[in-house]
Protein backbone atom coordinates (compact mmCIF):
# COMPACT_ATOMS: atom_id res chain seq x y z
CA UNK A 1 10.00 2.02 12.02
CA UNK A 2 12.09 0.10 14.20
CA UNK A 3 10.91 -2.08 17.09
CA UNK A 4 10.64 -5.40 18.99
CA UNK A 5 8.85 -8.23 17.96
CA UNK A 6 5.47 -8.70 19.68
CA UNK A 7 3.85 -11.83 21.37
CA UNK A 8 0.68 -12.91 18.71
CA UNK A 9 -2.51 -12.00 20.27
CA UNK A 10 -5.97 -12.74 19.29
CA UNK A 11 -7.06 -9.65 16.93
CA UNK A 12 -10.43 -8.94 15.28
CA UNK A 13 -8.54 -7.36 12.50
CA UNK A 14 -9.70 -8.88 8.99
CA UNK A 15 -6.85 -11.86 8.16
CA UNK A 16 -4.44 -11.07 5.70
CA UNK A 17 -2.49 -12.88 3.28
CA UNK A 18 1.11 -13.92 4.67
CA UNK A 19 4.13 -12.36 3.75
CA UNK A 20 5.98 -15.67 3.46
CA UNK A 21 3.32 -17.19 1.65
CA UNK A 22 4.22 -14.86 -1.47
CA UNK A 23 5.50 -17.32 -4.07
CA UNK A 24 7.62 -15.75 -6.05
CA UNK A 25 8.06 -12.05 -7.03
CA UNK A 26 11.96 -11.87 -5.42
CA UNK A 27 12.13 -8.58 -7.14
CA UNK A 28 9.91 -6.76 -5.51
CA UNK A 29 9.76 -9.21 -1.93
CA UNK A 30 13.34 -7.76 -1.77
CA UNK A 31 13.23 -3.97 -2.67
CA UNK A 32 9.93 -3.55 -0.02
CA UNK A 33 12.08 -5.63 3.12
CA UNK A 34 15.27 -3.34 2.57
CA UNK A 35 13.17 -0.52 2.17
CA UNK A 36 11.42 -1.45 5.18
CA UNK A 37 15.14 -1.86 7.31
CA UNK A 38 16.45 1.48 5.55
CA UNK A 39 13.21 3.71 4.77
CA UNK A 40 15.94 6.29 3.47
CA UNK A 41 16.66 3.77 0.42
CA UNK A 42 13.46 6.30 -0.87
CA UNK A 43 10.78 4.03 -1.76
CA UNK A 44 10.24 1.24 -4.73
CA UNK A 45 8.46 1.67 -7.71
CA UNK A 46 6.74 -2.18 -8.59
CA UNK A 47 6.30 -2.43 -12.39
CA UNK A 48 4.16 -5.41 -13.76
CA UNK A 49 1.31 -7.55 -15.22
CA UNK A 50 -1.97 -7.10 -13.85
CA UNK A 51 -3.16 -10.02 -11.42
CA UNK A 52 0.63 -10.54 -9.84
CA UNK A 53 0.01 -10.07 -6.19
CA UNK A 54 1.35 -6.44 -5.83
CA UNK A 55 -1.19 -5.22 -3.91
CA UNK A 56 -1.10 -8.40 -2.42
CA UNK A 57 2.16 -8.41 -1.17
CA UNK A 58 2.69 -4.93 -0.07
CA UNK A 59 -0.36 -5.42 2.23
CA UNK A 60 1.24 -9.13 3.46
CA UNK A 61 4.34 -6.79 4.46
CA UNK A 62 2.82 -3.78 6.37
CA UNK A 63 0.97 -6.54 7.97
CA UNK A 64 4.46 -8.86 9.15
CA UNK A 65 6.19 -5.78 10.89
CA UNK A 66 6.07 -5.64 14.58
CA UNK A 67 3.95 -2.74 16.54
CA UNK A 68 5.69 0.30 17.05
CA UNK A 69 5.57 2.71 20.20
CA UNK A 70 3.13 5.99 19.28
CA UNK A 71 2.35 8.93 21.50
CA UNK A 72 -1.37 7.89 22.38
CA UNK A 73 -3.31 11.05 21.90
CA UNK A 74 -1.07 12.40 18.99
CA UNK A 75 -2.57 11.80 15.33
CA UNK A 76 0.65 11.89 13.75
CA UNK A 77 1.66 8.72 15.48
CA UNK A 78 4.95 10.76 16.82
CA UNK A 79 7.77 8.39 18.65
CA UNK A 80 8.11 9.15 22.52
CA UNK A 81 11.64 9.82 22.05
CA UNK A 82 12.86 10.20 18.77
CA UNK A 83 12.70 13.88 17.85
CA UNK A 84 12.90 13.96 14.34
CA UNK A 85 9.53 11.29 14.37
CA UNK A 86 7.53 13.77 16.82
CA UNK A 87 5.03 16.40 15.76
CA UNK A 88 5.75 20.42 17.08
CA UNK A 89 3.01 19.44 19.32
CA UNK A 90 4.69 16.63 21.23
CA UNK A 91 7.97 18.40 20.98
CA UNK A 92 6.33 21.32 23.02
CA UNK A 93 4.73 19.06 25.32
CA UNK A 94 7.98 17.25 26.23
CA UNK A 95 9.89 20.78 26.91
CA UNK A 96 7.26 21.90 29.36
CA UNK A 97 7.99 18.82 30.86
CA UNK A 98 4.71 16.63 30.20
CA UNK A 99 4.82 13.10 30.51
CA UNK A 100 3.12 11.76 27.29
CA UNK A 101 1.00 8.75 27.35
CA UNK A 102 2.93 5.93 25.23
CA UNK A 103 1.10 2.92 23.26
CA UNK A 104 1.69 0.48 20.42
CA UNK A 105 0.11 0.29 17.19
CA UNK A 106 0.33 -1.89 14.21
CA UNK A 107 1.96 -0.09 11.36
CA UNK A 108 0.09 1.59 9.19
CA UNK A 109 -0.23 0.75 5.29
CA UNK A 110 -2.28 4.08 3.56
CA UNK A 111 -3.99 3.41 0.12
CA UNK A 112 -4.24 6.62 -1.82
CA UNK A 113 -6.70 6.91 -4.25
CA UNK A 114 -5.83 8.17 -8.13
CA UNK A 115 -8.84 10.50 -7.34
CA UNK A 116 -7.46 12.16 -3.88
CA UNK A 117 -7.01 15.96 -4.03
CA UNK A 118 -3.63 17.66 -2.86
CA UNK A 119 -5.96 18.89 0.33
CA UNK A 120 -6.95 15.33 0.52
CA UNK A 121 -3.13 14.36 0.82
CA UNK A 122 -1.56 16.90 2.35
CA UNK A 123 -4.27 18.20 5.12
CA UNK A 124 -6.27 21.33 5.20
CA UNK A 125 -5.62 24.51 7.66
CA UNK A 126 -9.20 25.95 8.81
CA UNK A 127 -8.85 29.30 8.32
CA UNK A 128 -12.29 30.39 9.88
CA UNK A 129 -11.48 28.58 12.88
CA UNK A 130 -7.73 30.05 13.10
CA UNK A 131 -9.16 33.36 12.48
CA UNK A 132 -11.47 33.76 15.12
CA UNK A 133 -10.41 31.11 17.98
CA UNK A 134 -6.52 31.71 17.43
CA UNK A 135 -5.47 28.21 16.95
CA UNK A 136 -4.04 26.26 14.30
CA UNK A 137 -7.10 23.60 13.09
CA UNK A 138 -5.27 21.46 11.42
CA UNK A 139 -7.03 18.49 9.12
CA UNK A 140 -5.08 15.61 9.02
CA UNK A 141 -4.31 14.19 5.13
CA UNK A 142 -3.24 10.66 4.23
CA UNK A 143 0.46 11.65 4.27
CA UNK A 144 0.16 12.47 8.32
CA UNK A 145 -1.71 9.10 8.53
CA UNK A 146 1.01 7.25 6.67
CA UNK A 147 3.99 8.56 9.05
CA UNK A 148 5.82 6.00 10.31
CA UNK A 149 3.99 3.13 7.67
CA UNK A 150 3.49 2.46 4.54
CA UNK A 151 2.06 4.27 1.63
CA UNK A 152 0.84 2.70 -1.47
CA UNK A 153 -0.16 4.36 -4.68
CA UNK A 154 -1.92 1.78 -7.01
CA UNK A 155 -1.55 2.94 -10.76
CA UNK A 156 1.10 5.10 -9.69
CA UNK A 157 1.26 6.53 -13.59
CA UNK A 158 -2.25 7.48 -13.84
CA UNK A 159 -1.58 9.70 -10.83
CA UNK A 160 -1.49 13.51 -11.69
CA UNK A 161 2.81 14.18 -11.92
CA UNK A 162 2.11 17.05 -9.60
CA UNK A 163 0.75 14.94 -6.72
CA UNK A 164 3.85 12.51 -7.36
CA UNK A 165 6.61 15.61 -6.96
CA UNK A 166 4.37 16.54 -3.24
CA UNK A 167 4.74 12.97 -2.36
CA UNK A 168 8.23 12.25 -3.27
CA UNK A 169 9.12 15.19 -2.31
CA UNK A 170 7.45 14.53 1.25
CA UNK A 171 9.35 11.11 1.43
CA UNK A 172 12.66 12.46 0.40
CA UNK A 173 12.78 14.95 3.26
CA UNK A 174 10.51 13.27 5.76
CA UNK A 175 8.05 16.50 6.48
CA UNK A 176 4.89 17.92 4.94
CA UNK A 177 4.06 21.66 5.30
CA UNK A 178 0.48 22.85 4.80
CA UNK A 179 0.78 26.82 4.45
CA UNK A 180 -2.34 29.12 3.43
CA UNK A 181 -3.20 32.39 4.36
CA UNK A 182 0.12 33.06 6.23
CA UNK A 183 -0.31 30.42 8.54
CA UNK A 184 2.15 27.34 8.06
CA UNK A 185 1.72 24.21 9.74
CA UNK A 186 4.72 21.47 9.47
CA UNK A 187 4.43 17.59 10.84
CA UNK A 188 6.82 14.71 10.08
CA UNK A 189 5.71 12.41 7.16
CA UNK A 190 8.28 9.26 6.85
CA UNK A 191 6.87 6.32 5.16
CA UNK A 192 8.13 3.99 2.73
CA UNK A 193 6.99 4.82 -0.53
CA UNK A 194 5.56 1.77 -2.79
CA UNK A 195 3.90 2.89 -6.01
CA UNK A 196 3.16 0.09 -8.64
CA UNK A 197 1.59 -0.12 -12.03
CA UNK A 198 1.15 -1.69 -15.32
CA UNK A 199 3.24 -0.05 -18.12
CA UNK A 200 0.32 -1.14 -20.58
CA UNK A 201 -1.02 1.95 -19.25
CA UNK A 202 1.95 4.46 -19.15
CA UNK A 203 5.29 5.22 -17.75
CA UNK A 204 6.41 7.83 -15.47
CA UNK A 205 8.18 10.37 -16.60
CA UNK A 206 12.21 9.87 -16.22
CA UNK A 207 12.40 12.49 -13.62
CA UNK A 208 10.12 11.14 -11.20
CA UNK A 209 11.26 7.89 -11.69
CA UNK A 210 14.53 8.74 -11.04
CA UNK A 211 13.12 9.96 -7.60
CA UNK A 212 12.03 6.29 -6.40
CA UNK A 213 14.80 4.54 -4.94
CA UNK A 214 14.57 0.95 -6.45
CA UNK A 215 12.71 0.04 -9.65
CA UNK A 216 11.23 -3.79 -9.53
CA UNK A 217 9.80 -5.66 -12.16
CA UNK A 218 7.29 -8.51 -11.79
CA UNK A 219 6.05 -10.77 -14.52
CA UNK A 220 3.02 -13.56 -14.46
CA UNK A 221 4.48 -17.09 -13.60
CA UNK A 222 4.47 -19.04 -17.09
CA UNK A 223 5.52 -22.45 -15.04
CA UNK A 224 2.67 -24.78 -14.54
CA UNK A 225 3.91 -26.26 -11.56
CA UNK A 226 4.39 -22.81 -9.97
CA UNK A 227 0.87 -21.06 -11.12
CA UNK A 228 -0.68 -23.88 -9.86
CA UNK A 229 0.97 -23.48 -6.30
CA UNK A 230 0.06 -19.72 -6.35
CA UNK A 231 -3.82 -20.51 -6.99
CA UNK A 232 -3.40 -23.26 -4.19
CA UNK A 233 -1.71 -21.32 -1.55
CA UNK A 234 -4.58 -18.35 -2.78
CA UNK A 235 -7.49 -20.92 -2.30
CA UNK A 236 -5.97 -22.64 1.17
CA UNK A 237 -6.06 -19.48 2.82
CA UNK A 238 -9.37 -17.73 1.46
CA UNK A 239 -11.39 -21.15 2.35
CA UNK A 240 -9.36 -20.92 6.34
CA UNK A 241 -7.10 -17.99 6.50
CA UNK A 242 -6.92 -18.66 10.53
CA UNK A 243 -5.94 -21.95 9.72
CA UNK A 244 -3.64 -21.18 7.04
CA UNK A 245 -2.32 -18.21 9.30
CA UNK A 246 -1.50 -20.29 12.15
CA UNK A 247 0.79 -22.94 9.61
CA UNK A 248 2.78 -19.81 8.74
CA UNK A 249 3.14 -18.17 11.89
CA UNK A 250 6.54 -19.55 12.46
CA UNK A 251 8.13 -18.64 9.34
CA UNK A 252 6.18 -15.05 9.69
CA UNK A 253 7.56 -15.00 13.65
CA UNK A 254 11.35 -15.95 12.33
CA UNK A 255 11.02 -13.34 9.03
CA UNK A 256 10.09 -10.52 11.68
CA UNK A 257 12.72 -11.22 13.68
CA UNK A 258 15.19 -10.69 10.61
CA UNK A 259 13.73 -6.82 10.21
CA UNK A 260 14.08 -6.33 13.43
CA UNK A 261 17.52 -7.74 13.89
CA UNK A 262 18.47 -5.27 10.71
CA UNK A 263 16.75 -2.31 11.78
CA UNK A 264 19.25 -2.54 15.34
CA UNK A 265 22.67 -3.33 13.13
CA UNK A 266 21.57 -0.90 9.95
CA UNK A 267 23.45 2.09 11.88
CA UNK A 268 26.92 -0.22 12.52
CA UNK A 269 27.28 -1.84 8.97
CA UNK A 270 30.40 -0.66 6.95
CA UNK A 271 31.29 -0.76 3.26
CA UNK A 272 34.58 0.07 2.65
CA UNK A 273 35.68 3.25 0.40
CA UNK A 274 36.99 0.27 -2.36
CA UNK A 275 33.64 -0.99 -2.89
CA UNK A 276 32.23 2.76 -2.35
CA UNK A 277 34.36 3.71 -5.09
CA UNK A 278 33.62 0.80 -7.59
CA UNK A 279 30.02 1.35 -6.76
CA UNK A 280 30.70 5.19 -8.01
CA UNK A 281 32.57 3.82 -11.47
CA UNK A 282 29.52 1.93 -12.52
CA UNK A 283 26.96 5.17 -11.98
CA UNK A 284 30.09 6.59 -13.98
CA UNK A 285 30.55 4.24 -17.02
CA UNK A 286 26.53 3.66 -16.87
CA UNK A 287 25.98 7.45 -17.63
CA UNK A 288 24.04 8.05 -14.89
CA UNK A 289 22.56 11.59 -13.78
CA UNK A 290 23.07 13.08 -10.72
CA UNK A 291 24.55 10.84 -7.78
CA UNK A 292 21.01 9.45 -6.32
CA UNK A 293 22.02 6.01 -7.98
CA UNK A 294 25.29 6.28 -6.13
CA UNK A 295 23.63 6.64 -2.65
CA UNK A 296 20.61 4.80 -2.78
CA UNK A 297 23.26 1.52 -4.11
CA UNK A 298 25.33 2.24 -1.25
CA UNK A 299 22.08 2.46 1.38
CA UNK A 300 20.49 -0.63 -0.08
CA UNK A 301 24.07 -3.12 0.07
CA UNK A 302 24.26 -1.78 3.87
CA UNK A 303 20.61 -3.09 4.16
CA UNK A 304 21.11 -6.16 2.68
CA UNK A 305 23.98 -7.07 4.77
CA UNK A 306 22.30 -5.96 7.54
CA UNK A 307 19.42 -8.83 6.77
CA UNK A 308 21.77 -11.09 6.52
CA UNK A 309 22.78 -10.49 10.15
CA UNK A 310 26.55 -8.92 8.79
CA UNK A 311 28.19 -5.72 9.68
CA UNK A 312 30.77 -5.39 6.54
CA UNK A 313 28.96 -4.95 2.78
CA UNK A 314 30.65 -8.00 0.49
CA UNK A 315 30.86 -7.58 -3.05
CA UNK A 316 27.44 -9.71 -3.29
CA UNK A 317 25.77 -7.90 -1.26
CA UNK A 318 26.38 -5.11 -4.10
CA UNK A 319 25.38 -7.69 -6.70
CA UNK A 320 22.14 -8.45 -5.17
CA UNK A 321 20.83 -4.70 -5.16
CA UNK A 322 22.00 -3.09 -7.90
CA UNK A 323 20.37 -3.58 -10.55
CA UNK A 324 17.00 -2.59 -8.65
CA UNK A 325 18.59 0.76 -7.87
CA UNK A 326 20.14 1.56 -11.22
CA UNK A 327 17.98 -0.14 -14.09
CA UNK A 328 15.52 3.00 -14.32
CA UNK A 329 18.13 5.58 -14.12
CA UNK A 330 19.51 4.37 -17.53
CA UNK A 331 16.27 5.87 -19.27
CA UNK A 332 16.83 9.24 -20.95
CA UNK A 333 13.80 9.16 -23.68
CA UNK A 334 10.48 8.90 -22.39
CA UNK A 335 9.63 6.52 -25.05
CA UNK A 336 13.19 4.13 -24.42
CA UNK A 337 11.98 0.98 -22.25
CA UNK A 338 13.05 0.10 -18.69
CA UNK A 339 16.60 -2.03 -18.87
CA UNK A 340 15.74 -5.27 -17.95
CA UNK A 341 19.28 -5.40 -15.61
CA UNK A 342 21.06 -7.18 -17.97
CA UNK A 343 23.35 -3.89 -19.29
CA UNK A 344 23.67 -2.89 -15.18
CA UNK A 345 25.24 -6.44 -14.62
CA UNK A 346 27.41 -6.62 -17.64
CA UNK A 347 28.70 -3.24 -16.16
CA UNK A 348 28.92 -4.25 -12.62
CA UNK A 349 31.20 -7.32 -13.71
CA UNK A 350 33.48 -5.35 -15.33
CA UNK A 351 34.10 -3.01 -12.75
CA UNK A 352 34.48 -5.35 -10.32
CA UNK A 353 36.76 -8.27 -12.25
CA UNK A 354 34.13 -11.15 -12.28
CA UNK A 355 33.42 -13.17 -15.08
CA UNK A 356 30.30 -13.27 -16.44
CA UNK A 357 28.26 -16.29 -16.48
């Protein structure tokens, strides 16, 4: 999803609630932006009280990012030049030497519904149509519509675990193919993946969980001070959100400018094979299956440092993610309870010599 910042311009699109106006919530504020710089990370899982502002936020952060170049005519919103972002379509087009028309568009933020149907999310081939005319009619589903953006899944554990393997497994290798009746149709489907819910109402399974990239917890403010400047900021911008808008606009101009600055450096940022290592002993000593907790850590410190405008990973940096990454890749009974962080840190300090505070 990288691009350049754009120039405000007068939209008719309904206001929405400001990224930087999020009080709060540094969790999950953090896991969507380096998710956003390094969609690879493989999505965030937002666990919390009802009423928080998830929703709230993820919508305040598909709505900060800068426009992004889309083949006009193609409904997969394919790149103009990146070929691993383009449809077969475009990619055809391009060899027979087409020139494509290019546009911008704001990035897309898909809501899927618990209710949605695997044909609902993953497209639909029309066989009558293919039969008799020859071509491949090809319905679009959400997950084509969320290429390139965001896609949210509210209640993420009252979704049906079989929808939740299609989608992860359409984030984790950035394509969904739709085959029936011996005809196979493949477009590219990379979106961050943002699922939240309220474990009142159920956890997901360990396996799946192990297949989001960071796990973030949210809990209601019990501060005074602070609930009260939540319902303020809340009631400011529902009585004038163009008002309230335009007093954030340079703090929501400066905070784009930081993604975009990341997304250019991600690619040049180095962690050396020390810290790689150490990284490796915790996933080690922690117990930890498979090596996804090893890469995603590594991914996310590169992202990190990359928002913070640096092109070397510092043991901080490492700090600062990695207890999102690992916390719900402890879990090994379904009925044991998310760690909070606090046995990931006490881990992480030993490994690397600090003292704890």
């Amino acid at each position: 999803m990288i691009a350049t910042p754009i120039k405000p311009t007068v939209t008719t699109r309904r206001p929405v609630f400001p990224f930087t106006a999020v009080i709060g919530q540094e969790e999950m504020k953090l896991a969507l932006l380096l998710n956003v710089i390094d969609p690879k990370i493989g999505g965030v899982m937002v666990m919390g009280d009802r009423g928080t502002g998830k929703s709230t936020t993820v919508r305040a952060l598909a709505d900060l990012l800068p426009e992004i170049e889309v083949v006009a005519d193609d409904p997969f919103s394919s790149h103009p030049t990146d070929g691993d972002l383009q449809s077969e379509e475009v990619r055809q087009r391009i060899a027979n030497g087409e020139k494509l028309p290019v546009t911008t568009k704001q990035v897309i933020m898909v809501d899927l519904p618990l209710g949605a149907t695997e044909d609902r999310v993953c497209g639909t081939i029309d066989i009558e149509k293919a039969l008799s005319e020859g071509v491949k009619a090809f319905e679009v589903g959400l997950l084509a519509k969320a290429n390139r953006g965001i896609l949210y899944i509210d209640e993420v554990n009252l979704l049906d675990d079989h929808l939740v393997d299609v989608l992860l497994d359409s984030a984790a290798s950035g394509w969904n193919t739709v085959e029936r009746e011996g005809i196979s149709i493949r477009h590219p489907a990379r979106f961050v993946l943002v699922g939240s819910g309220n474990p009142e109402e159920g956890e997901l399974r360990p396996q799946l969980l192990d297949r989001f990239g960071m796990y973030a917890e949210i809990k209601t403010a019990r501060d005074p001070e602070l609930r009260l400047q939540i319902v303020e900021n809340r009631t400011t911008f529902d009585n004038n959100p163009h008002a309230f808008l335009a007093e954030k606009a340079a703090q929501q101009s400066e905070k784009q400018a930081q993604i975009v600055r990341a997304q250019q450096i991600l690619n040049e940022v180095n962690i050396e094979r020390d810290l790689r290592l150490k990284i490796s002993t915790v996933c080690a000593d922690l117990n930890i299956d498979g090596l996804r907790g090893d890469i995603v850590t590594t991914r996310a410190a590169k992202a990190y440092a990359a928002s913070e405008g640096r092109k070397e990973v510092e043991v901080d940096d490492i700090k600062a993610v990695i207890g999102l990454c690992l916390r719900h890749r402890l879990r090994k009974d379904p009925l044991e309870s998310i760690d909070s962080g606090y046995k990931v840190l006490k881990t992480f300090n030993q490994v690397f010599g600090i003292e704890e505070e």
